[in-house]
Protein backbone atom coordinates (compact mmCIF):
# COMPACT_ATOMS: atom_id res chain seq x y z
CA UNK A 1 20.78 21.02 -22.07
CA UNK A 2 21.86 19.17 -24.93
CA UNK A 3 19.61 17.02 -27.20
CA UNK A 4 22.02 13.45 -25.37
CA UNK A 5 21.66 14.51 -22.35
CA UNK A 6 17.96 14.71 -22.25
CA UNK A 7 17.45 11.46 -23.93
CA UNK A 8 19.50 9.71 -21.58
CA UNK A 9 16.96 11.61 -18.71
CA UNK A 10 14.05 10.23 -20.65
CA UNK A 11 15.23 6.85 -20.69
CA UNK A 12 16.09 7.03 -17.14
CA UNK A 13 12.85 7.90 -16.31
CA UNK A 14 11.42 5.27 -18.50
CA UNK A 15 13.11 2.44 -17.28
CA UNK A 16 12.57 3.89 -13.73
CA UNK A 17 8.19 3.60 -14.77
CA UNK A 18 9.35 0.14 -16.10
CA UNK A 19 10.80 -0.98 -12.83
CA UNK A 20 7.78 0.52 -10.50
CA UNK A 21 5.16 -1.51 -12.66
CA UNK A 22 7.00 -4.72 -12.71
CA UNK A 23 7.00 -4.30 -9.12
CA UNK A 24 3.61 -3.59 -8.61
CA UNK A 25 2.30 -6.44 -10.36
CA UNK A 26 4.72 -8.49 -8.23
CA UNK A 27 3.05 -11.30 -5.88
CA UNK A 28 2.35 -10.81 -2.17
CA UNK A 29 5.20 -11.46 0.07
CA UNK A 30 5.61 -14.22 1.71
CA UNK A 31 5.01 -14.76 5.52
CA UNK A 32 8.32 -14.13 6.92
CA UNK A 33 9.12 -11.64 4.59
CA UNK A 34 10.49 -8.41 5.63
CA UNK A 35 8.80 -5.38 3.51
CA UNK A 36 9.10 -1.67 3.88
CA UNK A 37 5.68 -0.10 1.94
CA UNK A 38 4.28 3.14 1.83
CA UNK A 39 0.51 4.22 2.42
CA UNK A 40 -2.41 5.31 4.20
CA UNK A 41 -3.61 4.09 7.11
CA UNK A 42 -6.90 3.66 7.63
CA UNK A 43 -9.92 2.02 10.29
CA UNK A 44 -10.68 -1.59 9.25
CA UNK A 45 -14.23 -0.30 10.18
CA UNK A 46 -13.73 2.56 6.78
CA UNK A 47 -12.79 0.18 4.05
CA UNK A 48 -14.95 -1.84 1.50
CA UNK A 49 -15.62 -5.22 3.30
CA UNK A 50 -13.97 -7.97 1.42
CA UNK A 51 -10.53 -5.79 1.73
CA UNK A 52 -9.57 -6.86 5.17
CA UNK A 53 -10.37 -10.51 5.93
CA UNK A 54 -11.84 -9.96 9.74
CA UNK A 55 -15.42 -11.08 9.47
CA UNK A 56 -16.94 -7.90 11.15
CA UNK A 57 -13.82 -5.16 11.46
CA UNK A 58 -14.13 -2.37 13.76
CA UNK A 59 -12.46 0.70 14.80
CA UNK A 60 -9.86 -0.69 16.29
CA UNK A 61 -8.21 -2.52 13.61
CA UNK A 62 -6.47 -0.61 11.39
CA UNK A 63 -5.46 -1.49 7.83
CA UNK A 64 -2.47 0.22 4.97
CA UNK A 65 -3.68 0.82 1.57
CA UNK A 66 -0.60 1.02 -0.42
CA UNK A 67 -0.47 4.06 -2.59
CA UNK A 68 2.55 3.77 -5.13
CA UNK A 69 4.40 7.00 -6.02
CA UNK A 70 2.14 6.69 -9.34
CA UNK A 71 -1.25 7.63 -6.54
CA UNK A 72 0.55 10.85 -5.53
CA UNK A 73 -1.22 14.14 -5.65
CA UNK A 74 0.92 15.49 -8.67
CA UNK A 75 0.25 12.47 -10.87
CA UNK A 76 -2.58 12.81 -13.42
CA UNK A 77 -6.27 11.72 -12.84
CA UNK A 78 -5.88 8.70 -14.76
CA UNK A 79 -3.10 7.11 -13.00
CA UNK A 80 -3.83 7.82 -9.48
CA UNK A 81 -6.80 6.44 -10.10
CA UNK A 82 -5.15 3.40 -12.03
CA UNK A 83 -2.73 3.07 -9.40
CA UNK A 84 -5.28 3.30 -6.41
CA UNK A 85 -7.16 0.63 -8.24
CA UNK A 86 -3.97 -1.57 -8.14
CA UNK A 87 -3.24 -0.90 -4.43
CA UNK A 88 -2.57 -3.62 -2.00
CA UNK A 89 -4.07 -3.43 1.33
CA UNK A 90 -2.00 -4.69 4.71
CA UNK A 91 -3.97 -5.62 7.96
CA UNK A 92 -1.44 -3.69 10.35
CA UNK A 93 -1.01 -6.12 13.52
CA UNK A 94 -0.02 -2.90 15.97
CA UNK A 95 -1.25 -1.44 19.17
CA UNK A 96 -4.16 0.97 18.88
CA UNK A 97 -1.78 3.83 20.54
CA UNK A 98 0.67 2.94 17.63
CA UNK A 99 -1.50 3.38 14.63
CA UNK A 100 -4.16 5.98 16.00
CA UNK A 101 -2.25 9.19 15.50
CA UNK A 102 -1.61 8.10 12.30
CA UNK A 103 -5.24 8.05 10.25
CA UNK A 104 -5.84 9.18 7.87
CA UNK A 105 -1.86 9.98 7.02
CA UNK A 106 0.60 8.40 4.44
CA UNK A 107 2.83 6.61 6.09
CA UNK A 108 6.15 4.32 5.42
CA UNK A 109 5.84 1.08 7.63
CA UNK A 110 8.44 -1.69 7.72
CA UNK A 111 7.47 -4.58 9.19
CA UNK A 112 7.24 -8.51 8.82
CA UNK A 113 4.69 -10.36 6.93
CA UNK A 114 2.70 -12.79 9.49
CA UNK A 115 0.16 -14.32 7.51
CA UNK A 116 -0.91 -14.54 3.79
CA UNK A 117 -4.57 -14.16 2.73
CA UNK A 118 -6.75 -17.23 2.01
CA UNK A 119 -7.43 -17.52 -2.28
CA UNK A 120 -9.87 -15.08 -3.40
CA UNK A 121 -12.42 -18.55 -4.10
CA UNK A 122 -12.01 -19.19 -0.17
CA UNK A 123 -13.99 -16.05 0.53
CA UNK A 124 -16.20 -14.90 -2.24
CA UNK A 125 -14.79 -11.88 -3.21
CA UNK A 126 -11.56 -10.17 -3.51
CA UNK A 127 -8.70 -12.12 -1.41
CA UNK A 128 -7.94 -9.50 2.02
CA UNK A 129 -4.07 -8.41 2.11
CA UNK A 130 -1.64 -10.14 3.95
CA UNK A 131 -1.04 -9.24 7.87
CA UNK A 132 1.87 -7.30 8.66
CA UNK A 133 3.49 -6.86 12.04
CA UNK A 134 4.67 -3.35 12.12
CA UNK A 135 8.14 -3.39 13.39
CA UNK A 136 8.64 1.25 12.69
CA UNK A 137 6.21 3.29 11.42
CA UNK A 138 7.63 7.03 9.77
CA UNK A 139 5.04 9.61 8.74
CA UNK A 140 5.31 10.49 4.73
CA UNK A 141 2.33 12.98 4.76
CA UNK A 142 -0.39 14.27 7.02
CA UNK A 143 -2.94 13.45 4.04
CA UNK A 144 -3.42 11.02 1.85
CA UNK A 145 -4.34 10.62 -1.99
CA UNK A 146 -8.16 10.01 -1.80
């Protein structure tokens, strides 16, 4: 490949990084909002409390941690773990037959945002993720980046 051709890769890639953490550090949508995001889903019940906003979540309330391309198994220690760190988390307003088969997996949900989070002061601790009604659900992955 020649030397021009390669540079204009590596600035492609670069402003593609660019673009993915300008979005990331985006606000929440809105309520009303349409949003397509990819993740894991995962029992209210198995997440930190303070991450979903239900006082007492069980197993039958499911949640999606978003997991940016930059989470993925290939990328380096550092930034799946800076990435995970940075992850958004959706309560998934679904049916239990919906979501069930789908633990556990990465998953590309679009959906409409119902309902925005209370302020982080409101609560304590970290402000839960917004609700989002899941309108299709497509499998990514049987596994998730843990």
């Amino acid at each position: 490949m020649s030397r021009h051709i390669v540079e204009a890769l590596l600035l492609t890639a670069g402003l593609s990084v660019m673009s993915h953490a300008q979005q990331t550090t985006q606000s929440p949508p809105r309520s009303g909002a349409k949003v397509v995001v990819t993740g894991c889903v995962e029992r209210a019940d198995q997440v930190p409390r303070g991450a979903v906003q239900a006082s007492d979540p069980d197993s039958l309330s499911f949640v999606l941690i978003e997991t940016p391309a930059s989470a993925s198994a290939n990328a380096s220690p550092a930034a799946a773990a800076e990435a995970r760190a940075q992850a958004r988390v959706y309560r998934l307003d679904s049916t239990v037959a919906t979501m069930n088969p789908h633990v556990g997996h990465r998953v590309e949900l679009r959906g409409t945002i119902v309902e925005q989070p209370p302020a982080a002061a409101a609560t304590g601790g970290p402000a839960p993720g917004p609700r989002l009604h899941v309108d299709d659900i497509r499998s990514v992955s049987e596994t998730c980046a843990r």
